[in-house]
C-alpha atoms as a PDB file:
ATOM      1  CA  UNK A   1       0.000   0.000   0.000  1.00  0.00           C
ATOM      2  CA  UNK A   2       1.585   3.391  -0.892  1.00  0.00           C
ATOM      3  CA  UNK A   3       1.910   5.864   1.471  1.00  0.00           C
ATOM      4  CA  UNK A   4       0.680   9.643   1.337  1.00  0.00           C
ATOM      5  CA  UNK A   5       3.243  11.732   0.787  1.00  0.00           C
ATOM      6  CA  UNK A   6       1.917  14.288   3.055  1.00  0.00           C
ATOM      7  CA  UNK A   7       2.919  15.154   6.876  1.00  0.00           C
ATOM      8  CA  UNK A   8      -0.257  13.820   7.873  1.00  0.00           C
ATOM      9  CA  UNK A   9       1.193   9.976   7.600  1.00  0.00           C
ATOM     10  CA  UNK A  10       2.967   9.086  10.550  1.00  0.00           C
ATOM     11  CA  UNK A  11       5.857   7.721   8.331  1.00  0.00           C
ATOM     12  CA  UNK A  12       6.806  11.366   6.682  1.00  0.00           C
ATOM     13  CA  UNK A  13       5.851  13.151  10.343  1.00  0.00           C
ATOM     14  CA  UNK A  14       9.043  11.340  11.708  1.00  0.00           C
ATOM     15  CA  UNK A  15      11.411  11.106   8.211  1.00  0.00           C
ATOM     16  CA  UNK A  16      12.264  15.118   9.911  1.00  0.00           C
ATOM     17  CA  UNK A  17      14.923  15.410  11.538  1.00  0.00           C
ATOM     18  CA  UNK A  18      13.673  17.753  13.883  1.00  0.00           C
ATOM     19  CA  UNK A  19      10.474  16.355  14.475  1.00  0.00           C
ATOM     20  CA  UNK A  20      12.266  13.759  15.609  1.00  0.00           C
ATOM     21  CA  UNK A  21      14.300  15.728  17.905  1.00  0.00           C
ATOM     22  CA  UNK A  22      11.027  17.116  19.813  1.00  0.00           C
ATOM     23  CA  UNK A  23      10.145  12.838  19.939  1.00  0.00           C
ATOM     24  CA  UNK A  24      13.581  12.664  21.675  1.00  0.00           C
ATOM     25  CA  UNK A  25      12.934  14.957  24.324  1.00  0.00           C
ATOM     26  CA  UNK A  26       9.171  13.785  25.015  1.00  0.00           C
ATOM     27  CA  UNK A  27      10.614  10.550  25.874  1.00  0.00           C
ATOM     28  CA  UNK A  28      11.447  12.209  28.844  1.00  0.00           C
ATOM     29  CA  UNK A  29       7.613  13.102  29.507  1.00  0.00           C
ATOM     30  CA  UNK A  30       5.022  15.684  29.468  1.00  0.00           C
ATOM     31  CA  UNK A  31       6.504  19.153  28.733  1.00  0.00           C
ATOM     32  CA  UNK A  32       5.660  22.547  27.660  1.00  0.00           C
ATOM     33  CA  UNK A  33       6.820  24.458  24.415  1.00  0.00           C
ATOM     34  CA  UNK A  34       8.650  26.346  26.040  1.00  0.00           C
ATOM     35  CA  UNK A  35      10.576  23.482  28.149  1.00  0.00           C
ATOM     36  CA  UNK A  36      10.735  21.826  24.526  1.00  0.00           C
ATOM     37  CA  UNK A  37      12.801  24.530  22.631  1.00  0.00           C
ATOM     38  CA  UNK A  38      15.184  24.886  25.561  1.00  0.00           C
ATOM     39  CA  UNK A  39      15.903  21.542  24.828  1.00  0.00           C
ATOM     40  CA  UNK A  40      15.984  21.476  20.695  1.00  0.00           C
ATOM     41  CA  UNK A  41      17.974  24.389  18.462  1.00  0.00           C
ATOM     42  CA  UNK A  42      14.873  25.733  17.081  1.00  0.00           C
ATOM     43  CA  UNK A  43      12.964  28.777  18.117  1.00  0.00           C
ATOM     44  CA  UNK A  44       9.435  28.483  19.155  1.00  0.00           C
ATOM     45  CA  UNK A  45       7.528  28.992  15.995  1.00  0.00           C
ATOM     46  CA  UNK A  46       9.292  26.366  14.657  1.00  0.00           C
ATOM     47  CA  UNK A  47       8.860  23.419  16.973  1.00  0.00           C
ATOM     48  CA  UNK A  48       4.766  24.682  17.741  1.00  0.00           C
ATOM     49  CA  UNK A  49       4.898  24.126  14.041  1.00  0.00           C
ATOM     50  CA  UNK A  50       6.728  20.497  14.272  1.00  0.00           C
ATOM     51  CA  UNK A  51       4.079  19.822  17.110  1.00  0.00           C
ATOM     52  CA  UNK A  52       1.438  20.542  14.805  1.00  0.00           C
ATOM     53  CA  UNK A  53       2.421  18.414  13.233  1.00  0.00           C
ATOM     54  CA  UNK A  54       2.989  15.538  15.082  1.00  0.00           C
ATOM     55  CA  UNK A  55      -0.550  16.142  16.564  1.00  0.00           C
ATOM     56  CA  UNK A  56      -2.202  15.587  13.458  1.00  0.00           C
ATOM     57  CA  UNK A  57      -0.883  12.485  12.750  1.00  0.00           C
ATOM     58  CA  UNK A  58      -1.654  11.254  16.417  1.00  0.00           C
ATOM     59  CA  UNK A  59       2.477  11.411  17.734  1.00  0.00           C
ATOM     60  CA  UNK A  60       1.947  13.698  20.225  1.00  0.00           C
ATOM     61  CA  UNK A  61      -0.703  14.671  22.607  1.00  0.00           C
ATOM     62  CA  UNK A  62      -1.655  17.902  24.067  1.00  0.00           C
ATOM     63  CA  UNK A  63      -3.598  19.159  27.009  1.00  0.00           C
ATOM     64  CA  UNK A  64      -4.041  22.507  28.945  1.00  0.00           C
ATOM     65  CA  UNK A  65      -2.904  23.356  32.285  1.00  0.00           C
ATOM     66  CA  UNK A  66      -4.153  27.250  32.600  1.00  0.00           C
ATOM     67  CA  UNK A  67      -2.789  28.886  30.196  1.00  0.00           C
ATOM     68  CA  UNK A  68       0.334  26.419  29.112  1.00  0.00           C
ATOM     69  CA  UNK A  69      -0.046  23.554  26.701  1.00  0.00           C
ATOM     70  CA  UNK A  70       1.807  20.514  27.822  1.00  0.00           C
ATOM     71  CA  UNK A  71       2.706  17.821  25.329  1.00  0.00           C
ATOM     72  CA  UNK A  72       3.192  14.003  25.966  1.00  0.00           C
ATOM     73  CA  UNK A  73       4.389  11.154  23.166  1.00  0.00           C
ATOM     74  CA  UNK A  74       1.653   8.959  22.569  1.00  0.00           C
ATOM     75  CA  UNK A  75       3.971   5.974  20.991  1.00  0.00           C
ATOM     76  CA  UNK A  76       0.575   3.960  20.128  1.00  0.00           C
ATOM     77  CA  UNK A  77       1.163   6.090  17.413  1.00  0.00           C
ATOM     78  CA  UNK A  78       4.192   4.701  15.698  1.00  0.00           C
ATOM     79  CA  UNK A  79       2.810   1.044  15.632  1.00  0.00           C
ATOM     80  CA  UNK A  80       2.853   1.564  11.773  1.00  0.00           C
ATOM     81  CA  UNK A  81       6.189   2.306  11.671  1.00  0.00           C
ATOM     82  CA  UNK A  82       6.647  -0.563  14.270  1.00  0.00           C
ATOM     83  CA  UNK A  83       4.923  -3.328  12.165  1.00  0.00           C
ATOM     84  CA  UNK A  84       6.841  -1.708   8.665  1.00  0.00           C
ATOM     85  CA  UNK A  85       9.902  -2.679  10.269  1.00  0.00           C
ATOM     86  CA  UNK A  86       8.932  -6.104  11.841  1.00  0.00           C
ATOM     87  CA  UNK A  87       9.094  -7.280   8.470  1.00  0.00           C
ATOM     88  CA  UNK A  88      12.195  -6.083   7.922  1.00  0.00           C
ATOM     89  CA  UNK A  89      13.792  -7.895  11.589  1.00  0.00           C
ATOM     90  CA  UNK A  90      11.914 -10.932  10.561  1.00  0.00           C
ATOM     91  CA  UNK A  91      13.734 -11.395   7.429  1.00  0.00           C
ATOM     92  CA  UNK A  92      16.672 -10.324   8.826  1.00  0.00           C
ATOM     93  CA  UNK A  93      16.660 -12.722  11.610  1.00  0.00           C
ATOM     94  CA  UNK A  94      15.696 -15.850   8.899  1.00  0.00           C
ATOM     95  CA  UNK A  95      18.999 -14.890   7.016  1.00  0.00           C
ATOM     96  CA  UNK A  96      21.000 -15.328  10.571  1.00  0.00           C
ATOM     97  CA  UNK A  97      19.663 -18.507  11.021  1.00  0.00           C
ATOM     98  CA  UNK A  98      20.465 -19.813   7.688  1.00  0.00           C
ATOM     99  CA  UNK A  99      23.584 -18.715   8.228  1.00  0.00           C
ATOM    100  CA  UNK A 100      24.358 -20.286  11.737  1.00  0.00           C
ATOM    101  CA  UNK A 101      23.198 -23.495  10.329  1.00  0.00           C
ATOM    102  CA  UNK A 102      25.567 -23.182   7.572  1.00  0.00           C
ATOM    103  CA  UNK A 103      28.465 -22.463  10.257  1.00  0.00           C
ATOM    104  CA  UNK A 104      27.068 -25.711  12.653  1.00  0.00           C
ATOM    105  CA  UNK A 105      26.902 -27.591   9.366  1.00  0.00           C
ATOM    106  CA  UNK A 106      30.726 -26.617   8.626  1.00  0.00           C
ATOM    107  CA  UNK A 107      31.909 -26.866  11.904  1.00  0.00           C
ATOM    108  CA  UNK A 108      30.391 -30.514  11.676  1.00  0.00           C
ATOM    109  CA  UNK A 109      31.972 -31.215   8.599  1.00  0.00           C
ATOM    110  CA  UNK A 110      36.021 -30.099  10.134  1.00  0.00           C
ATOM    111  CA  UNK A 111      34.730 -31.980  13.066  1.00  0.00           C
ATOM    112  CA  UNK A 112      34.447 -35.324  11.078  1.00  0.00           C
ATOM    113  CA  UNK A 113      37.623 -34.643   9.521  1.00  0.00           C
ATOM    114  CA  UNK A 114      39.815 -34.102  11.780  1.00  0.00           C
ATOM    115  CA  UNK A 115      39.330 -37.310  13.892  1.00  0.00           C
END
């Protein structure tokens, strides 16, 4: 299935590297805008713009406290990106296994000849 090419998939939201950055930092937890540009080199346009973002395609969550907006990561979100790459381990790991049989069936083989 093609992807959008959009920001609103969650698989262009995180190919920035910035957006990505603000991720980083929300690991941490729950944290204003202004806690989050102390913490990324971008000024505060910017990342309110990245958290746009990252809102729309379900990343990040925000709620108010007063007059602040605190963000949190919601990581449910990235379970497309999470099951895109599963494939990817899966196939990797197969190929491993081949090839530690074919290093037990070698190691067999100089086993049996040497004795």
């Amino acid at each position: 299935m093609a992807r959008a090419s959009t920001t609103s998939d969650v698989f262009n939201a995180v190919g920035d590297v910035h957006r990505r950055a603000i991720l980083d930092v929300l690991l941490a937890g729950e944290k204003a805008v202004g806690a989050i540009v102390g913490e990324v080199p971008m000024p505060q346009p910017q990342v309110s713009r990245h958290l746009r973002v990252l809102g729309d395609v379900g990343l990040v969550q925000c709620r108010a406290e007063g007059r602040r907006r605190l963000y949190r990561l919601a990581p449910e979100a990235l379970r497309p990106i999470r099951d895109w790459v599963s494939q990817y381990e899966r196939a990797i790991n197969a190929r491993l296994d081949r090839i530690e049989d074919y290093l037990a069936t070698l190691q067999r083989e100089g086993d049996d000849g040497g004795t």
